[in-house]
Protein backbone atom coordinates (compact mmCIF):
# COMPACT_ATOMS: atom_id res chain seq x y z
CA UNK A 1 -1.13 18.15 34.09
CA UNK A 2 0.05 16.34 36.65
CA UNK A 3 -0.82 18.74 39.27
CA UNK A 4 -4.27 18.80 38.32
CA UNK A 5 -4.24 14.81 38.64
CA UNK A 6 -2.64 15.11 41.66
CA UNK A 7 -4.56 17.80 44.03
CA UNK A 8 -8.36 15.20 43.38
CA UNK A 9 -6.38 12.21 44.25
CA UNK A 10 -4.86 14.39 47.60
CA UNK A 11 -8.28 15.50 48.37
CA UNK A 12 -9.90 12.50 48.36
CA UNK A 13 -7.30 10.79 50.45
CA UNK A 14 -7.54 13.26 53.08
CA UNK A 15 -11.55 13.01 53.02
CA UNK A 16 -11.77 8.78 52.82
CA UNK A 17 -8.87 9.35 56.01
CA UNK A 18 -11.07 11.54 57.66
CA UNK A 19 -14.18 8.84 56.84
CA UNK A 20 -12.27 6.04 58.74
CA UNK A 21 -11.32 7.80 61.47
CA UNK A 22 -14.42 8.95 62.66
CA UNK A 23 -16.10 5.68 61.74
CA UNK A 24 -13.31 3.59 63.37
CA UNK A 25 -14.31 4.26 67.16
CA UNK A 26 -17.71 2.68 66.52
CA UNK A 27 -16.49 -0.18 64.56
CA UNK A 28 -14.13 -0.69 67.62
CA UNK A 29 -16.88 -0.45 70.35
CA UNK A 30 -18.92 -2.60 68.74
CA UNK A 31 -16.44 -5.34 67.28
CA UNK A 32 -14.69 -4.93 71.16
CA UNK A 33 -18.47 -5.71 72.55
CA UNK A 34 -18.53 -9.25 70.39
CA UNK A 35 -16.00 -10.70 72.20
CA UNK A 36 -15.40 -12.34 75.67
CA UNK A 37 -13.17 -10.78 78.46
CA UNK A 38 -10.59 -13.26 77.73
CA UNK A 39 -10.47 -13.01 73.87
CA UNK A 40 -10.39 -8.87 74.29
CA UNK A 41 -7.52 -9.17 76.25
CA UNK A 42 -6.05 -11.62 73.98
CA UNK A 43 -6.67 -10.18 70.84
CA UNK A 44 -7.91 -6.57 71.50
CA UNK A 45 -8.23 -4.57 68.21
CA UNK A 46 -8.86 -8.14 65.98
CA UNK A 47 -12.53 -9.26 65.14
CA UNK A 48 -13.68 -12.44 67.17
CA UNK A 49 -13.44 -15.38 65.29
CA UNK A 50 -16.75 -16.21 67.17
CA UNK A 51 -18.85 -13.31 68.04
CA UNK A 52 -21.39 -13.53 70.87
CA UNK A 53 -24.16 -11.45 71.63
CA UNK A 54 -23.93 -12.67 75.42
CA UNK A 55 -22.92 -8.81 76.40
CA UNK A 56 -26.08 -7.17 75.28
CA UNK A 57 -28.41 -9.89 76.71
CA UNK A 58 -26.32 -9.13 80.26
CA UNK A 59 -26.55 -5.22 79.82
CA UNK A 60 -30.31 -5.50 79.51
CA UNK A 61 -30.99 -8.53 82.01
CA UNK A 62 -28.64 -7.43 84.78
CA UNK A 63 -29.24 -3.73 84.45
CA UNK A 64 -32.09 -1.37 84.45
CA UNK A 65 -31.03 -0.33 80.98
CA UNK A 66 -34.63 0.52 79.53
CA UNK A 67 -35.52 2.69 82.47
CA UNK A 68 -31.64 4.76 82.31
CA UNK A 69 -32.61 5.00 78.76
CA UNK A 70 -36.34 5.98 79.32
CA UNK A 71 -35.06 8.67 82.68
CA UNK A 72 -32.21 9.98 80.11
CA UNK A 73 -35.10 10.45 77.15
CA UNK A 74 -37.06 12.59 79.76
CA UNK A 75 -34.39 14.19 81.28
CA UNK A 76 -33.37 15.74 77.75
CA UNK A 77 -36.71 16.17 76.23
CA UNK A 78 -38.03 18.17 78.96
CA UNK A 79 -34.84 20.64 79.64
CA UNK A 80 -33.89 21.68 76.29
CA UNK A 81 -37.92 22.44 75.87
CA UNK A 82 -38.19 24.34 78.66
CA UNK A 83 -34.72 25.88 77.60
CA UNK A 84 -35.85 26.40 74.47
CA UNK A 85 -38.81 27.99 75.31
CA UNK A 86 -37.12 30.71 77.87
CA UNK A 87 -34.29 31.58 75.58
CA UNK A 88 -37.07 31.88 72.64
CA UNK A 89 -38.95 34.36 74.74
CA UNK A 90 -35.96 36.00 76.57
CA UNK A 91 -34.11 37.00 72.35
CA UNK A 92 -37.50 38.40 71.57
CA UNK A 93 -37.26 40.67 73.74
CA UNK A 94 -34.09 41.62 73.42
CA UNK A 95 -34.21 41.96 70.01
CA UNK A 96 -36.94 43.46 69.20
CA UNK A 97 -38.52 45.68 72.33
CA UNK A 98 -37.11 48.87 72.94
CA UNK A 99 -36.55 48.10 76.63
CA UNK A 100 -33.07 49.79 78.45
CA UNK A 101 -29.93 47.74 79.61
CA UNK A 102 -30.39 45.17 76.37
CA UNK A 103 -26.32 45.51 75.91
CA UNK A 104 -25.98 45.10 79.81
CA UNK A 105 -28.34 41.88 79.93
CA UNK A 106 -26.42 40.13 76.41
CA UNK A 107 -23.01 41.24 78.13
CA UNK A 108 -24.30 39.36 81.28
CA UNK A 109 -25.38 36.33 79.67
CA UNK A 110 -21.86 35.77 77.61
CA UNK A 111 -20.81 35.76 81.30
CA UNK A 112 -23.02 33.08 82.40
CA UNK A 113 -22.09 31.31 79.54
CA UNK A 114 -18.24 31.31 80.72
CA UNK A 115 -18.45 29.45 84.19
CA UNK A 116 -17.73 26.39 84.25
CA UNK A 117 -20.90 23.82 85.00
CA UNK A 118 -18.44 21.87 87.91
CA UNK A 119 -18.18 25.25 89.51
CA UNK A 120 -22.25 24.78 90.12
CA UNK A 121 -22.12 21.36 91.81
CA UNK A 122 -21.29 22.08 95.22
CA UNK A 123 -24.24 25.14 95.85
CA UNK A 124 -26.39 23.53 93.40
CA UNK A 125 -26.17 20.43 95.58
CA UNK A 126 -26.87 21.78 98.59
CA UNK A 127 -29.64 23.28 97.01
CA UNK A 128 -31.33 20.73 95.40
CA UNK A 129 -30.66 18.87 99.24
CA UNK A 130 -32.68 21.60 100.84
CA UNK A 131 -35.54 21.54 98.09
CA UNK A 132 -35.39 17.34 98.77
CA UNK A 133 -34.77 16.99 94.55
CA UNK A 134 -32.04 14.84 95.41
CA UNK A 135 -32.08 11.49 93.81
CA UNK A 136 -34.87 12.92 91.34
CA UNK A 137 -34.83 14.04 87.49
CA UNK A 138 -35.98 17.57 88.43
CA UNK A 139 -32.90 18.50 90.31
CA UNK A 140 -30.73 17.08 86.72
CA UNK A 141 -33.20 19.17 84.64
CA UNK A 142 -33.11 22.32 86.23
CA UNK A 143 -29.23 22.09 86.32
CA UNK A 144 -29.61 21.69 82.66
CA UNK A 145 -32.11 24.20 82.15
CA UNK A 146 -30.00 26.83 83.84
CA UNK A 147 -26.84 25.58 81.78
CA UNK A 148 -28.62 25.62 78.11
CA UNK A 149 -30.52 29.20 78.73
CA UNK A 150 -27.23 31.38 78.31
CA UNK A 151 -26.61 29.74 75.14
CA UNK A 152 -29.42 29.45 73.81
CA UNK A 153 -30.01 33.19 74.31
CA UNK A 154 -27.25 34.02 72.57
CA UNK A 155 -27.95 31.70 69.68
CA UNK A 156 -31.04 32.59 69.19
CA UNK A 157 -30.46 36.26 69.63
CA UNK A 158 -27.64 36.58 66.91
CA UNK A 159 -29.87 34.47 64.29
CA UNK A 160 -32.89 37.25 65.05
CA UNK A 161 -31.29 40.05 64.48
CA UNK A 162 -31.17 38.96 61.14
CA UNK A 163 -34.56 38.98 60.53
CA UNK A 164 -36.18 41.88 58.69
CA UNK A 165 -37.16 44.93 61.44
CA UNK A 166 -39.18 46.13 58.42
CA UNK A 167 -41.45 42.80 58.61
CA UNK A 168 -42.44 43.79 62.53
CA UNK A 169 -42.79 46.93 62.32
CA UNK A 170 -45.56 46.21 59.15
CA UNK A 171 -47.07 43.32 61.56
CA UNK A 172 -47.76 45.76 64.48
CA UNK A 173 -49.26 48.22 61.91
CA UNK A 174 -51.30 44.97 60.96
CA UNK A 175 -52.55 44.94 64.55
CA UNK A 176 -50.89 42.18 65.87
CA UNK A 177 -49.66 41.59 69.64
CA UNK A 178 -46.44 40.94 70.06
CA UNK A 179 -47.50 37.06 70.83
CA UNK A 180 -48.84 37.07 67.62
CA UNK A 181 -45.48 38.30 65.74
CA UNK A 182 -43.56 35.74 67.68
CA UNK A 183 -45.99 33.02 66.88
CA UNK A 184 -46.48 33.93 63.24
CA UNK A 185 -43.50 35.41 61.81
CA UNK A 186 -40.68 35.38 64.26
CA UNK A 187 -40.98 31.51 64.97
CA UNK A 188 -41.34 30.40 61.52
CA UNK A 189 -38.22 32.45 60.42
CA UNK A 190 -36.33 30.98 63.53
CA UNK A 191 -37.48 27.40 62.80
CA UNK A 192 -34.12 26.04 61.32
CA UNK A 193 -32.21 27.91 64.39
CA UNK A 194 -34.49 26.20 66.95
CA UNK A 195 -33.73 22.98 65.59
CA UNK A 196 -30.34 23.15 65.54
CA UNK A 197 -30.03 24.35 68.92
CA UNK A 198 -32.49 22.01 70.06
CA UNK A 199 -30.12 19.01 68.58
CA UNK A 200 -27.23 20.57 70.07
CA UNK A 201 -28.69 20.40 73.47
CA UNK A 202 -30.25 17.23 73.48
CA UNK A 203 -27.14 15.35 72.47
CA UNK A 204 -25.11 17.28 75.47
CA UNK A 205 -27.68 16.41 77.54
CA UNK A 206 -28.08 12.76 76.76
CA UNK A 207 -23.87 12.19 77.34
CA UNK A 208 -24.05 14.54 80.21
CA UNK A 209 -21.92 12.18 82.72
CA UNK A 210 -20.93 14.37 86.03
CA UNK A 211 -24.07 16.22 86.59
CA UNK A 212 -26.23 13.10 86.65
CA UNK A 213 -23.51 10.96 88.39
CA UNK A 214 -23.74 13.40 91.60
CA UNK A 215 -27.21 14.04 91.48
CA UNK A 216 -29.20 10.84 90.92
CA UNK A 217 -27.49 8.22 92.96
CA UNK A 218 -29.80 6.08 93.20
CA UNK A 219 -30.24 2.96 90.87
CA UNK A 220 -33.86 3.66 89.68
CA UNK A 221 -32.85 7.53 89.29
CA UNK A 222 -30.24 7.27 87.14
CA UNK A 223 -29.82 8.61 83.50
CA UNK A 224 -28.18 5.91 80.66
CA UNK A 225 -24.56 7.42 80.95
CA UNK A 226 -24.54 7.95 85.03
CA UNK A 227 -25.92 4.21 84.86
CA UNK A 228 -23.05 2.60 82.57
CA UNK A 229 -20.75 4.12 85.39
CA UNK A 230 -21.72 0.84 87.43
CA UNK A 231 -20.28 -1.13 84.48
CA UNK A 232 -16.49 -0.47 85.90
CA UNK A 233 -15.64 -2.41 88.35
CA UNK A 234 -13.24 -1.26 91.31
CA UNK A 235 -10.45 -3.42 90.77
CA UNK A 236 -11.25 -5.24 87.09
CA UNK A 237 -13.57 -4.04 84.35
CA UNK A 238 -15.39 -6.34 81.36
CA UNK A 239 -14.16 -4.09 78.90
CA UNK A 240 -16.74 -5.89 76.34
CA UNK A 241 -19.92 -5.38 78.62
CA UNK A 242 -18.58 -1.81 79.18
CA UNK A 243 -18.09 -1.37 75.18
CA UNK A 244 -21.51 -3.28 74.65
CA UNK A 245 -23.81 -0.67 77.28
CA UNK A 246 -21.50 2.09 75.50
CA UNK A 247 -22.56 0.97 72.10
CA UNK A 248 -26.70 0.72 73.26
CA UNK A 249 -26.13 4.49 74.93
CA UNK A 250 -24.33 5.67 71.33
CA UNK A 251 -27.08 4.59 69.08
CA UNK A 252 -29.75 7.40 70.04
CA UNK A 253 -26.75 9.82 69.52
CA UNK A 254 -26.18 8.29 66.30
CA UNK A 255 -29.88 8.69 65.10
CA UNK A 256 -30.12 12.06 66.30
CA UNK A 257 -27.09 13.39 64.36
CA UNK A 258 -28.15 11.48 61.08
CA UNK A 259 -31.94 12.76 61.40
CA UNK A 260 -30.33 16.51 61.79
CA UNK A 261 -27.93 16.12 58.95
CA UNK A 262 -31.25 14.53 56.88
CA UNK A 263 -33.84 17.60 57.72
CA UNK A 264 -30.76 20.18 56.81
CA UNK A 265 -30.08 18.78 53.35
CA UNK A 266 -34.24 18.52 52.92
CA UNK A 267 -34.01 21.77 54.13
């Protein structure tokens, strides 16, 4: 009897545990950006007795925050379309042509999915130098592009081999091109698997820091999180207007997970 009281009161321990600690690091950021310099290093993990909203007015009078944020909304919009899009195409084929060298090319592209992206920076640099995409969102989105495609490929490839063979075969008897099967049956089936991928990559590349930081160095250029990098200072920081353009960059994050974990449960 006990026992049985025992392992729901366990359980739900563990779970309201697991609750505050993932909550806790937002509450902190944004308790941390209602406070002054001096009162954070005072009282660091306490709530200000008199919260200010001075740090948010600086981070978006001081800073080009709406155009990071608008660069950052392009920047991941764009590449995980166009990644989406290739990989899409790219499984398609794989799965479902009868082309030669299909183990070779999924083989190939677990490899690619392997290397490390700061391995790229030096050659892509100099690439993106010689094309004169320095400074610009193309060079950041075809870095992106080129990282999402492997894994996207092999996302999408796993989830359509799962679909029915039966069901394309019976489409091509129908008379349909092979467009056609991808736009009306293979798509469709694939829809929850795009949009999970889709989330996936737009989140990465929304926090992407290093890629953006080398790449667009200019003030204009920059993406949200390569921007908030000019929030430390060299020698002393305002941890509070750190925590408060931290808190602005999280909130798109936020929305994007919630929205996902909505349209799954609808789903």
């Amino acid at each position: 009897m006990i026992g049985k009281l025992t392992a729901p009161f366990v359980r739900h321990s563990f779970l309201i545990f697991l609750s505050v600690a993932s909550i806790y690091p937002v509450w902190f950021i944004l308790q941390t950006s209602l406070k002054t310099n001096q009162d954070y290093l005072l009282k660091p993990l306490t709530f200000p007795l008199h919260p200010i909203i001075s740090n948010f007015l600086t981070t978006f009078s001081s800073f080009p925050v709406a155009r990071w944020t608008l660069n950052s909304v392009i920047v991941a919009a764009v590449s995980v379309l166009c990644s989406t899009g290739i990989a899409l195409l790219a499984s398609y084929a794989m799965v479902f042509s009868k082309m030669r060298g299909v183990n070779f090319l999924l083989t190939t592209n677990i490899a690619f999915m392997v290397i490390p992206p700061v391995t790229l920076l030096i050659p892509m640099f100099i690439l993106m130098v010689n094309l004169h995409l320095i400074n610009t969102l193309s060079s950041v989105i075809i870095f992106y592009v080129g990282l999402f495609v492997p894994f996207s490929v092999f996302f999408l490839t796993n989830f359509m081999r799962s679909v029915p063979f039966e069901l394309i075969e019976a489409a091509k008897i129908d008379g349909l091109s092979p467009f056609a099967i991808l736009r009306r049956i293979v798509v469709p089936l694939s829809s929850a698997a795009m949009f999970t991928l889709m989330l996936v990559n737009i989140i990465y590349a929304w926090n992407e820091l290093l890629i953006a930081l080398v790449f667009l160095q200019q003030q204009e250029s920059r993406t949200l999180m390569s921007g908030l990098a000019l929030f430390q200072g060299r020698y002393s920081t305002n941890h509070p207007l750190s925590l408060a353009g931290s808190f602005v960059s999280s909130v798109p994050t936020l929305l994007f997970r919630s929205w996902g974990r909505l349209v799954g449960e609808e789903g």
